[in-house]
N, C-alpha and C. Protein backbone atom coordinates (compact mmCIF):
# COMPACT_ATOMS: atom_id res chain seq x y z
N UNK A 1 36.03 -14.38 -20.25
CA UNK A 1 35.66 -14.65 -18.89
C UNK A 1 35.84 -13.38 -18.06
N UNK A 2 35.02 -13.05 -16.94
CA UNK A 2 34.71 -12.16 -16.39
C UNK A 2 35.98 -12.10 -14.76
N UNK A 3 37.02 -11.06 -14.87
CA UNK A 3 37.38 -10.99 -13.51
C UNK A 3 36.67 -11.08 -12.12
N UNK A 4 37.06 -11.22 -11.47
CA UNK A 4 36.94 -10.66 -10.36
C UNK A 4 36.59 -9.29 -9.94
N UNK A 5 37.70 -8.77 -10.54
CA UNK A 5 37.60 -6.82 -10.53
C UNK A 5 36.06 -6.62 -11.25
N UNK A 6 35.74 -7.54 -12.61
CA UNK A 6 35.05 -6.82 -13.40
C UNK A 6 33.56 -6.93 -12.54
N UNK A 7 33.70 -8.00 -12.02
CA UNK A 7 32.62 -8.54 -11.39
C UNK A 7 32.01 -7.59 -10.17
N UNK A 8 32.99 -7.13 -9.57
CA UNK A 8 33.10 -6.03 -8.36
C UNK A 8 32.55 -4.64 -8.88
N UNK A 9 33.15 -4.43 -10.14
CA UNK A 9 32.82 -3.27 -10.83
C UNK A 9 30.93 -2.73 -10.90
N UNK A 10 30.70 -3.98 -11.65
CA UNK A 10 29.10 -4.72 -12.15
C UNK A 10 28.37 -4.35 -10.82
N UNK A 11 28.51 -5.17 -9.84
CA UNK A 11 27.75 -4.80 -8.66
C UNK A 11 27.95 -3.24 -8.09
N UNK A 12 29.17 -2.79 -8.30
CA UNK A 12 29.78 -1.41 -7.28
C UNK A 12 28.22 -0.79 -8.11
N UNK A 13 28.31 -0.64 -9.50
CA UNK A 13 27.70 0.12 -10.15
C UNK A 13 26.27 0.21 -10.17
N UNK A 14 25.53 -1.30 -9.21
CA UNK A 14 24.20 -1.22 -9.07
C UNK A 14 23.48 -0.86 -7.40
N UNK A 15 24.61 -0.49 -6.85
CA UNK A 15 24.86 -0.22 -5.70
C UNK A 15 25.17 0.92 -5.28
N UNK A 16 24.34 1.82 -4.73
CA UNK A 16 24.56 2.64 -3.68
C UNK A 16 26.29 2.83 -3.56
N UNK A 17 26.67 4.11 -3.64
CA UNK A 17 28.20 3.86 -3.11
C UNK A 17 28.48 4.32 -1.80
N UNK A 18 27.22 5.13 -1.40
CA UNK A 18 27.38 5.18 0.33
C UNK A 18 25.99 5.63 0.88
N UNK A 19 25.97 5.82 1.53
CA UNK A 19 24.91 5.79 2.47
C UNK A 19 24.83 7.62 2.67
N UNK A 20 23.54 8.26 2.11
CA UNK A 20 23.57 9.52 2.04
C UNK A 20 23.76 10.23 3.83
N UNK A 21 24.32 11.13 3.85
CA UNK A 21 24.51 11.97 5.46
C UNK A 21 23.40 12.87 6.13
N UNK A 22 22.67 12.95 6.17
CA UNK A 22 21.38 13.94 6.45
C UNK A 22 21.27 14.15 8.08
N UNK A 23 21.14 14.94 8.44
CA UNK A 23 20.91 15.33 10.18
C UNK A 23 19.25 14.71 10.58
N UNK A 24 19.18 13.02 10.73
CA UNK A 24 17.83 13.06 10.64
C UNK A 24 17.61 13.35 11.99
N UNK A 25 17.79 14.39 12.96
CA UNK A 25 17.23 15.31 13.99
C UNK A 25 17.05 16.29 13.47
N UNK A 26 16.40 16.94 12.49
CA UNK A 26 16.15 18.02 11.88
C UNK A 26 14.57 17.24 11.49
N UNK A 27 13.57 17.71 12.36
CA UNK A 27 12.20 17.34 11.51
C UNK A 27 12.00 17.40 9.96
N UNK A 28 12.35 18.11 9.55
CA UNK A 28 12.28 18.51 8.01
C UNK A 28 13.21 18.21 7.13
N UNK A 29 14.33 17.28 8.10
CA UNK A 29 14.96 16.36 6.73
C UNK A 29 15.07 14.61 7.16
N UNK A 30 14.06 14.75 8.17
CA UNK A 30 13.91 13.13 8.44
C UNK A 30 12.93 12.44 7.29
N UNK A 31 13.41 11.80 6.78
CA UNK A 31 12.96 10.71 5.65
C UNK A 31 11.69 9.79 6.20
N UNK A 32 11.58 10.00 7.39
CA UNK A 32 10.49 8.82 7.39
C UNK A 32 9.31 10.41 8.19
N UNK A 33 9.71 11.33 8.43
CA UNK A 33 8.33 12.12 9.01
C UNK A 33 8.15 12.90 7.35
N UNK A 34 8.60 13.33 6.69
CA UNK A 34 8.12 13.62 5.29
C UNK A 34 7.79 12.33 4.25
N UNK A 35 8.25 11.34 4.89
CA UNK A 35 6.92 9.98 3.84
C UNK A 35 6.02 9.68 4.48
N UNK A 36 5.82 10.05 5.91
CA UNK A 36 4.19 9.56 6.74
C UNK A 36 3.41 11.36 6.49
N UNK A 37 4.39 12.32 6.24
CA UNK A 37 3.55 13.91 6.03
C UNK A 37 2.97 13.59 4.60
N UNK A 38 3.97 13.24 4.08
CA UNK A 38 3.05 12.76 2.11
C UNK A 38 1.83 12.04 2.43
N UNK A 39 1.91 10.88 3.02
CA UNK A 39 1.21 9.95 3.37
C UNK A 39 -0.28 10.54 3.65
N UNK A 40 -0.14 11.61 5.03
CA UNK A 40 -1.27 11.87 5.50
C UNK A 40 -1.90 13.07 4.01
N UNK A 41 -1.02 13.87 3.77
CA UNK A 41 -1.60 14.60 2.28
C UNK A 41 -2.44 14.31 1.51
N UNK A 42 -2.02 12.46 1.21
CA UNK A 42 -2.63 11.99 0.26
C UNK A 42 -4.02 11.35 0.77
N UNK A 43 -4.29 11.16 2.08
CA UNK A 43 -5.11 10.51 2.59
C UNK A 43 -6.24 11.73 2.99
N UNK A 44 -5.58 12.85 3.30
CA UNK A 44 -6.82 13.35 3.57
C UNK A 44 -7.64 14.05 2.49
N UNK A 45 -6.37 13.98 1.09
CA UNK A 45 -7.30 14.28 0.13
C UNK A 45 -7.85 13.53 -0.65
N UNK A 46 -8.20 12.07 -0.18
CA UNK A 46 -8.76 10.86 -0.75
C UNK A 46 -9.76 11.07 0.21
N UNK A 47 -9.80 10.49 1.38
CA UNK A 47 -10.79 10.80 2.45
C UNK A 47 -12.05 12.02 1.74
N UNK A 48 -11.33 13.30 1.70
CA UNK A 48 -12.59 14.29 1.41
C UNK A 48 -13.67 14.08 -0.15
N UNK A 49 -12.96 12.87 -0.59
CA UNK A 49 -13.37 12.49 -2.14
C UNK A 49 -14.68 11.23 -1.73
N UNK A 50 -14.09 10.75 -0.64
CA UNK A 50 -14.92 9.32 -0.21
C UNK A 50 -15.75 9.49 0.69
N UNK A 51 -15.77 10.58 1.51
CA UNK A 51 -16.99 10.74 1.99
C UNK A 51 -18.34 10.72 1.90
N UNK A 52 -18.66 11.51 0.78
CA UNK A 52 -20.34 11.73 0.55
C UNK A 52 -20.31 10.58 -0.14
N UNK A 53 -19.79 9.51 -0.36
CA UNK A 53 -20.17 7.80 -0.59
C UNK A 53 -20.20 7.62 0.52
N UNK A 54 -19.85 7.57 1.61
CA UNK A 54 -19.90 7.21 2.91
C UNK A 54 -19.18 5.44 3.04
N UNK A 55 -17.73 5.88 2.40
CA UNK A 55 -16.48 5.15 2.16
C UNK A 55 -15.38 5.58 3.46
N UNK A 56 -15.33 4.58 4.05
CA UNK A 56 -14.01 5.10 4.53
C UNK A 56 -12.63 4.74 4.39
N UNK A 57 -11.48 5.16 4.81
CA UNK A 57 -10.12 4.68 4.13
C UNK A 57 -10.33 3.80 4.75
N UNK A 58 -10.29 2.89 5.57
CA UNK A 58 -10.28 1.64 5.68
C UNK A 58 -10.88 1.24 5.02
N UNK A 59 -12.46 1.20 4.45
CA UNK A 59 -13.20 0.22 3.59
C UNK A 59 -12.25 0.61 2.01
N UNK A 60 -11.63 1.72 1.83
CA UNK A 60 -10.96 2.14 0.53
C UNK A 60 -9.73 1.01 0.16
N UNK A 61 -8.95 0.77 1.33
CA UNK A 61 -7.90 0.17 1.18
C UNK A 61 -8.60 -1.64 0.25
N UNK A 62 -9.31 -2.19 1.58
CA UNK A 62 -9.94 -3.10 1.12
C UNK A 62 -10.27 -3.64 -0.06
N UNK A 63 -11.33 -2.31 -0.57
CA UNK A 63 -12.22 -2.16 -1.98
C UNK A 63 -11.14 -2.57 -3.22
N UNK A 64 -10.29 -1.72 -2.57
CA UNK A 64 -8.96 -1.40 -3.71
C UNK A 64 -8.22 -2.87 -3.91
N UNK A 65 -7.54 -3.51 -3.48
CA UNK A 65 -6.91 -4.86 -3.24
C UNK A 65 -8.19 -5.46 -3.79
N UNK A 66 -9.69 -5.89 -2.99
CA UNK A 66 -10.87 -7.27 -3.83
C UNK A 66 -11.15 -6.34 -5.66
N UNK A 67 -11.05 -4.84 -5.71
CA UNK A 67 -11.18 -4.86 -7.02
C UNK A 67 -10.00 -5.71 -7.83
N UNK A 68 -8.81 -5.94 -7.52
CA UNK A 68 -7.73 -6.50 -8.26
C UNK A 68 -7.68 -7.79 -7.66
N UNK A 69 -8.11 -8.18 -6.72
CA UNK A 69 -7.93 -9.81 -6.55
C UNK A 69 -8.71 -10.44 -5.29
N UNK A 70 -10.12 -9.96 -5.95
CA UNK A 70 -11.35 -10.66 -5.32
C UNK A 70 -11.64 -12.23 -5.39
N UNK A 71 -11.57 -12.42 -3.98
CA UNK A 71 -11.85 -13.98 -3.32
C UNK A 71 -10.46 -14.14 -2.33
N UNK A 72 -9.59 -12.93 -2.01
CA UNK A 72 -8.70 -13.71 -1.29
C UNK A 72 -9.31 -13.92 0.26
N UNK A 73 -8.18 -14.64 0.87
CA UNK A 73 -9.21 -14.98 2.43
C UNK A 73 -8.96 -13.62 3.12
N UNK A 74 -9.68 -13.84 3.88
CA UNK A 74 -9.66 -12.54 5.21
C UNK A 74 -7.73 -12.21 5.85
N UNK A 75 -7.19 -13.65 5.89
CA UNK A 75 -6.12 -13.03 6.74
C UNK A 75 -5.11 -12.57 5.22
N UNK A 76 -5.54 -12.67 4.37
CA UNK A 76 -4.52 -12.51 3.46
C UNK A 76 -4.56 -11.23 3.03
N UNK A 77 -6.23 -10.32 3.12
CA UNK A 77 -6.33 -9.25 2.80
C UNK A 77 -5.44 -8.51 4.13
N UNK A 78 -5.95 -8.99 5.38
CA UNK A 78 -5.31 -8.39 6.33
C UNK A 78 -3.34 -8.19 6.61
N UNK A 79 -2.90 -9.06 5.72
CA UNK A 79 -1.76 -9.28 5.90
C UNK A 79 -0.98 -8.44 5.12
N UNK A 80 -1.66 -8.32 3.60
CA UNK A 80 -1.60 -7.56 2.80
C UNK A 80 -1.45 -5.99 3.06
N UNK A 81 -2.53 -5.76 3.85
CA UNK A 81 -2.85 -4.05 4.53
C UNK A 81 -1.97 -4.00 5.78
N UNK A 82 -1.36 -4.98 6.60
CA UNK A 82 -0.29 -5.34 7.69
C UNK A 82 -1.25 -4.66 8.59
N UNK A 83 -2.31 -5.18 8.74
CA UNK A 83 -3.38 -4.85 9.92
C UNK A 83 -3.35 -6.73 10.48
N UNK A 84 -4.15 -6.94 12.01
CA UNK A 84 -4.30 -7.86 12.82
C UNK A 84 -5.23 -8.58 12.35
N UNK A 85 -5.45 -9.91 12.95
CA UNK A 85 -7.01 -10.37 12.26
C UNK A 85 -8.17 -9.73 12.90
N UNK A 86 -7.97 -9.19 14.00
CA UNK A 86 -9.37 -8.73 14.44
C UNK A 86 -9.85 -7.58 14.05
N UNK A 87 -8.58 -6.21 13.68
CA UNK A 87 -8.99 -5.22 13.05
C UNK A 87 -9.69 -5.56 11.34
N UNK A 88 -8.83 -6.56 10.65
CA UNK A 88 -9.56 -6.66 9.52
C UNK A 88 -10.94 -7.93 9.62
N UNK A 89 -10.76 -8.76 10.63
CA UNK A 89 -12.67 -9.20 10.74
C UNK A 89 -13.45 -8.29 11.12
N UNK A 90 -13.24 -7.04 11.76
CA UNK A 90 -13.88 -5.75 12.27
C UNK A 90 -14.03 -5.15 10.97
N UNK A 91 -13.81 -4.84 10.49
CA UNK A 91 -13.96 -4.17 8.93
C UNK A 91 -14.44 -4.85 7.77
N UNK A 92 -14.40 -6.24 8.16
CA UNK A 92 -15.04 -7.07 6.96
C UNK A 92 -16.63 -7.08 7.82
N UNK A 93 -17.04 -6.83 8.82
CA UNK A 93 -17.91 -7.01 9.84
C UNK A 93 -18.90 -5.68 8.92
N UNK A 94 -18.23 -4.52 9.54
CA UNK A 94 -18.24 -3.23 8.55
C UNK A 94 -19.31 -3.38 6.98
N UNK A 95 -18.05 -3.85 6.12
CA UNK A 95 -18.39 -4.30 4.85
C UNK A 95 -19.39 -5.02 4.40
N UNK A 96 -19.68 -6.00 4.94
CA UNK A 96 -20.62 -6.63 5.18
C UNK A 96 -21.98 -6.45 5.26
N UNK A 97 -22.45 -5.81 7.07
CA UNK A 97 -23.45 -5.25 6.53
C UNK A 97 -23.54 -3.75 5.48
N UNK A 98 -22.71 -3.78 5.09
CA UNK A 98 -22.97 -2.27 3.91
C UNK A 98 -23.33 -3.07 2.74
N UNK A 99 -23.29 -4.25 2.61
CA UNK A 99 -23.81 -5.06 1.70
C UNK A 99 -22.47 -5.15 0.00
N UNK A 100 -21.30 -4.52 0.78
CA UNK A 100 -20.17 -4.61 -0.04
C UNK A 100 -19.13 -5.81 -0.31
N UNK A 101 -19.33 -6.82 0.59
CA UNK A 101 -18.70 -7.69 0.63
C UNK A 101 -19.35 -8.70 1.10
N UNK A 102 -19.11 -10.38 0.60
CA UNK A 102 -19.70 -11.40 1.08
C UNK A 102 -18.35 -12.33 1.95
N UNK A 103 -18.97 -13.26 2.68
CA UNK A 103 -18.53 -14.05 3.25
C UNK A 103 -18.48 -15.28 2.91
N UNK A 104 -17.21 -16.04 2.33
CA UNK A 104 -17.63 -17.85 2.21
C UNK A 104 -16.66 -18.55 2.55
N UNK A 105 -17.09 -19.86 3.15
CA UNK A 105 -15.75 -20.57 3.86
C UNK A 105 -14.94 -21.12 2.54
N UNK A 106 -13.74 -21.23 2.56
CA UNK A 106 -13.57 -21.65 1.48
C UNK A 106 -13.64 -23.53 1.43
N UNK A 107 -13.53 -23.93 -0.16
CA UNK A 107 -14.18 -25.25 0.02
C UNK A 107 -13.20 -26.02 -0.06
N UNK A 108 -11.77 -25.67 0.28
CA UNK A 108 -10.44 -26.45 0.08
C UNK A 108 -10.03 -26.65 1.62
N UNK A 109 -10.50 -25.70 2.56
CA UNK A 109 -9.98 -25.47 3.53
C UNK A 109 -10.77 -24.85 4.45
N UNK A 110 -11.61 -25.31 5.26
CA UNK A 110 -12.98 -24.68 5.76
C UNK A 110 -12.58 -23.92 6.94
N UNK A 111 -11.16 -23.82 7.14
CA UNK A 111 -10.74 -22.83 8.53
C UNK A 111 -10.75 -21.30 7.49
N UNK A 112 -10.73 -21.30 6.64
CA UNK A 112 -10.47 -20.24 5.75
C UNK A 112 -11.67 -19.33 5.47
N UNK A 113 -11.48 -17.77 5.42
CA UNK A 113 -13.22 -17.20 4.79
C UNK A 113 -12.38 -16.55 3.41
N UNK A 114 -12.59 -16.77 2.66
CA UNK A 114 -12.69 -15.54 1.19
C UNK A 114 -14.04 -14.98 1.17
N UNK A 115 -13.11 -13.73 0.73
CA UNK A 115 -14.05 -12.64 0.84
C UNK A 115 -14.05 -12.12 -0.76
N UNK A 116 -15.40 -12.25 -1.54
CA UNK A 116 -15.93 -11.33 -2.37
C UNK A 116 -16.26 -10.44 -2.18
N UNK A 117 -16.53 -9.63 -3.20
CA UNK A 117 -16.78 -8.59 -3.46
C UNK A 117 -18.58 -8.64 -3.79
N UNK A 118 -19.25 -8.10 -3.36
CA UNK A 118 -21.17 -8.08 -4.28
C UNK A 118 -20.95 -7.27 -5.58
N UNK A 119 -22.34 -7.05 -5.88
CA UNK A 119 -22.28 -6.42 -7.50
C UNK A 119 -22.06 -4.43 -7.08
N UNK A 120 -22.88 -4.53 -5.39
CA UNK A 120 -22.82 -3.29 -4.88
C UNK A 120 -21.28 -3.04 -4.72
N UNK A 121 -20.41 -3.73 -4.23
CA UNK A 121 -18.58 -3.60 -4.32
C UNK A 121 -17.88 -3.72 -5.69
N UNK A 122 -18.13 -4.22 -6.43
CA UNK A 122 -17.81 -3.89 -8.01
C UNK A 122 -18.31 -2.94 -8.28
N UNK A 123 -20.06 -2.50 -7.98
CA UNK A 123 -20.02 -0.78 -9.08
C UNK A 123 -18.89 0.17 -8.64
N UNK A 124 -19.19 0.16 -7.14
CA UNK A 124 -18.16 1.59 -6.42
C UNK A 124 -16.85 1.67 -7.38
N UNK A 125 -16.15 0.54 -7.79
CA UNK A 125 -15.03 0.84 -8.38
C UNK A 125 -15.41 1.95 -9.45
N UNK A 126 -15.98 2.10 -10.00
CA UNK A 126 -16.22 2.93 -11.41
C UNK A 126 -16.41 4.16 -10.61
N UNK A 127 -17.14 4.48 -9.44
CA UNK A 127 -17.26 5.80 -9.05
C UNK A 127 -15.70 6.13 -8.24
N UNK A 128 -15.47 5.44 -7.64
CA UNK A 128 -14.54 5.61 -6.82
C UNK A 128 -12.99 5.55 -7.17
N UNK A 129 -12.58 4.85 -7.85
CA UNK A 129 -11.10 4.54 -8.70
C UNK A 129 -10.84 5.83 -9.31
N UNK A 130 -11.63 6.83 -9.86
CA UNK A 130 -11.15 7.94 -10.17
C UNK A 130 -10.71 9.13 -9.16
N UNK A 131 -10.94 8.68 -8.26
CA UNK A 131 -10.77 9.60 -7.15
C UNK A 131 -8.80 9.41 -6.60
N UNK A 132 -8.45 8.30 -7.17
CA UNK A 132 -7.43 7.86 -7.00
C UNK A 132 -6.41 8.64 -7.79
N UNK A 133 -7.21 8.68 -9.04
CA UNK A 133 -6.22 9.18 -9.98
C UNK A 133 -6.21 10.98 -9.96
N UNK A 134 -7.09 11.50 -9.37
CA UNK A 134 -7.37 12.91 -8.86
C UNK A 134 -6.27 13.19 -8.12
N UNK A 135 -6.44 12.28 -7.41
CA UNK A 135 -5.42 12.52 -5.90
C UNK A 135 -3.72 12.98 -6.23
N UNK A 136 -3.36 12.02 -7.13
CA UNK A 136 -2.35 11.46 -7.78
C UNK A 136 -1.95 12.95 -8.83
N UNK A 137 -2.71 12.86 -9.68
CA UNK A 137 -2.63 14.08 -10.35
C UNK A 137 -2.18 15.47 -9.49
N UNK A 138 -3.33 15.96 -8.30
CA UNK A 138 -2.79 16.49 -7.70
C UNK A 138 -0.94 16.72 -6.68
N UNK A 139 -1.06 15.60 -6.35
CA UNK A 139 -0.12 15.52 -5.99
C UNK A 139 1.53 15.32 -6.85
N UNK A 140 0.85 14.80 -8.12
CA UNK A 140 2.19 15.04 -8.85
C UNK A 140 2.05 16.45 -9.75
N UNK A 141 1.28 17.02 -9.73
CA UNK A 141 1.41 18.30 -10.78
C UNK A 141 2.60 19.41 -10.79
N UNK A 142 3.88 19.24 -10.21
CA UNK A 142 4.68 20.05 -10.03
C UNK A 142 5.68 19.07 -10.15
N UNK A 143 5.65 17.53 -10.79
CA UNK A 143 6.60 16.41 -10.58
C UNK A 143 7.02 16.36 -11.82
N UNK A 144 8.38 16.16 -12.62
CA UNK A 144 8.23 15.54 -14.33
C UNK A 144 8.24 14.33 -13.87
N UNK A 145 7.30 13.63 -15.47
CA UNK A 145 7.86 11.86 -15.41
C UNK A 145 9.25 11.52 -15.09
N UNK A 146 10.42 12.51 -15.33
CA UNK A 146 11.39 11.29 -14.72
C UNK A 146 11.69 11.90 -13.19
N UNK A 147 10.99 12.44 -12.47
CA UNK A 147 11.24 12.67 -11.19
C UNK A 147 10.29 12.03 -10.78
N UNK A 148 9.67 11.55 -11.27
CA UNK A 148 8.52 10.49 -10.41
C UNK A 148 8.84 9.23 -10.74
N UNK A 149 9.55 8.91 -12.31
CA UNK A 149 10.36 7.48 -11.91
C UNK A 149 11.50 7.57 -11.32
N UNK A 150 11.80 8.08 -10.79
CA UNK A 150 13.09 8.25 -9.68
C UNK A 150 12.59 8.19 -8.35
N UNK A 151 11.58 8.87 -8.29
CA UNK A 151 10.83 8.98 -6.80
C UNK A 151 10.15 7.08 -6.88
N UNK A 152 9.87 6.59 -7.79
CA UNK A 152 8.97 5.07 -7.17
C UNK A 152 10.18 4.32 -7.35
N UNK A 153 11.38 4.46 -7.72
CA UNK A 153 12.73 3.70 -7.64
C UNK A 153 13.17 4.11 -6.15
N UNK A 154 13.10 4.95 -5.98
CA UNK A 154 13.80 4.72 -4.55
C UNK A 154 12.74 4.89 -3.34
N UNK A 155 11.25 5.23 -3.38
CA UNK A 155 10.58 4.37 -2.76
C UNK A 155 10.64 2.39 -1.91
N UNK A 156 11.02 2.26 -4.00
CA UNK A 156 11.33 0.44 -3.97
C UNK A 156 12.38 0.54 -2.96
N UNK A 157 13.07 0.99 -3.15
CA UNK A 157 14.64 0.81 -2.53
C UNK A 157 14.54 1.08 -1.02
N UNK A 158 13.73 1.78 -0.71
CA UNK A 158 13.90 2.36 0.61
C UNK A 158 13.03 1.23 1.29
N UNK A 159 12.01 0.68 0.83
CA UNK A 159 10.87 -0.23 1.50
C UNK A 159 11.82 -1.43 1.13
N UNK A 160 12.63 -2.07 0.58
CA UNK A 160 13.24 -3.17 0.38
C UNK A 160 14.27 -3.15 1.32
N UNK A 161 15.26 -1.68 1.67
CA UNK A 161 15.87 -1.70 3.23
C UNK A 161 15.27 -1.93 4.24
N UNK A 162 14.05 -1.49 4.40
CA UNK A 162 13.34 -1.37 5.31
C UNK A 162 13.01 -2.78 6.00
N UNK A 163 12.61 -3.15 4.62
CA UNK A 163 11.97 -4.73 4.80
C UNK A 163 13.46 -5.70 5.52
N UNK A 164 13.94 -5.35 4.77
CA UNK A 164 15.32 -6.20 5.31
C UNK A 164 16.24 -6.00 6.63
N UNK A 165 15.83 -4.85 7.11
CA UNK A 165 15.99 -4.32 8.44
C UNK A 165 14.73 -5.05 9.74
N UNK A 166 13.81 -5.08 8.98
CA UNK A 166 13.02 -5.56 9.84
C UNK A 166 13.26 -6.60 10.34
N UNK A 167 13.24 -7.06 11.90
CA UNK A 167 13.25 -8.44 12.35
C UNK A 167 11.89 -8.79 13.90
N UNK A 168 11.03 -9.01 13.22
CA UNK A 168 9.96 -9.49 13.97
C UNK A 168 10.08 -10.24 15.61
N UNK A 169 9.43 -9.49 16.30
CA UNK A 169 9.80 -10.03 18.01
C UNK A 169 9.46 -11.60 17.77
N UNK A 170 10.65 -11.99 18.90
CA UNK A 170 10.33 -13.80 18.91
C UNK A 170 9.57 -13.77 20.16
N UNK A 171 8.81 -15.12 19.70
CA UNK A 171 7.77 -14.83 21.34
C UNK A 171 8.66 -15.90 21.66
């Protein structure tokens, strides 16, 4: 049977033992302006890939989510991307007429729209999904595999504080 102590031990050991010290008033060691500077890195070198498709990161984000789980409803894609409903009915509006996405009420629940994908939003994946992995490449080419599974471990970790820090205004 397991102490008390041992039990304390078990957790100490999957746990953080303190909370790192960093001067985050120093632009260049604040943790959240070097993950929105990565951020924009990666976006504007996806962006210059999606252009002459005449893709934009918003329709990218989209594309990306109905290629892996086409038919969800509108607010779910939107909820998913943590955009409003009107910015993502504005973009399914978008999609739409580009002839990339369809509209159907769903038949369980007629307040609901799922949104497919057309055959024109399934090809793009084949042109476009590689542009992902370009990006990626680039951006890790100076990374080893275990500094990049260290880097998406504490990604997790940092968005799971985050998340748990968060507390949504009460109306």
């Amino acid at each position: 049977m397991n102490s008390k102590k041992d039990t304390d031990q078990k957790a100490s050991a999957r746990t953080p033992k303190r909370t790192a010290k960093v001067d985050h008033s120093k632009i260049g060691l604040s943790t959240g302006y070097l993950v929105r500077k990565t951020f924009r890195a990666f976006t504007r070198s996806l962006e210059q890939r999606l252009a002459p498709h005449d893709v934009s990161l918003s329709m990218w984000f989209f594309l990306r989510l109905l290629w892996e789980h086409d038919g969800l409803t509108q607010k779910e894609l939107g909820d998913e991307l943590g955009l409003t409903q009107a910015t993502t009915a504005a973009a399914m509006d978008v999609m739409e007429k580009r002839r990339l996405i369809e509209r159907r009420r769903n038949s369980v629940d007629r307040r609901k729209i799922n949104i497919f994908l057309t055959n024109s939003g399934r090809e793009l994946k084949t042109v476009l999904l590689p542009y992902a992995a370009e990006v990626n490449k680039a951006a890790l080419a100076k990374v080893t595999a275990a500094e990049l599974s260290q880097l998406l471990e504490l990604l997790r970790r940092i968005n799971g504080s985050l998340d748990e820090d968060y507390r949504p205004a009460q109306k």
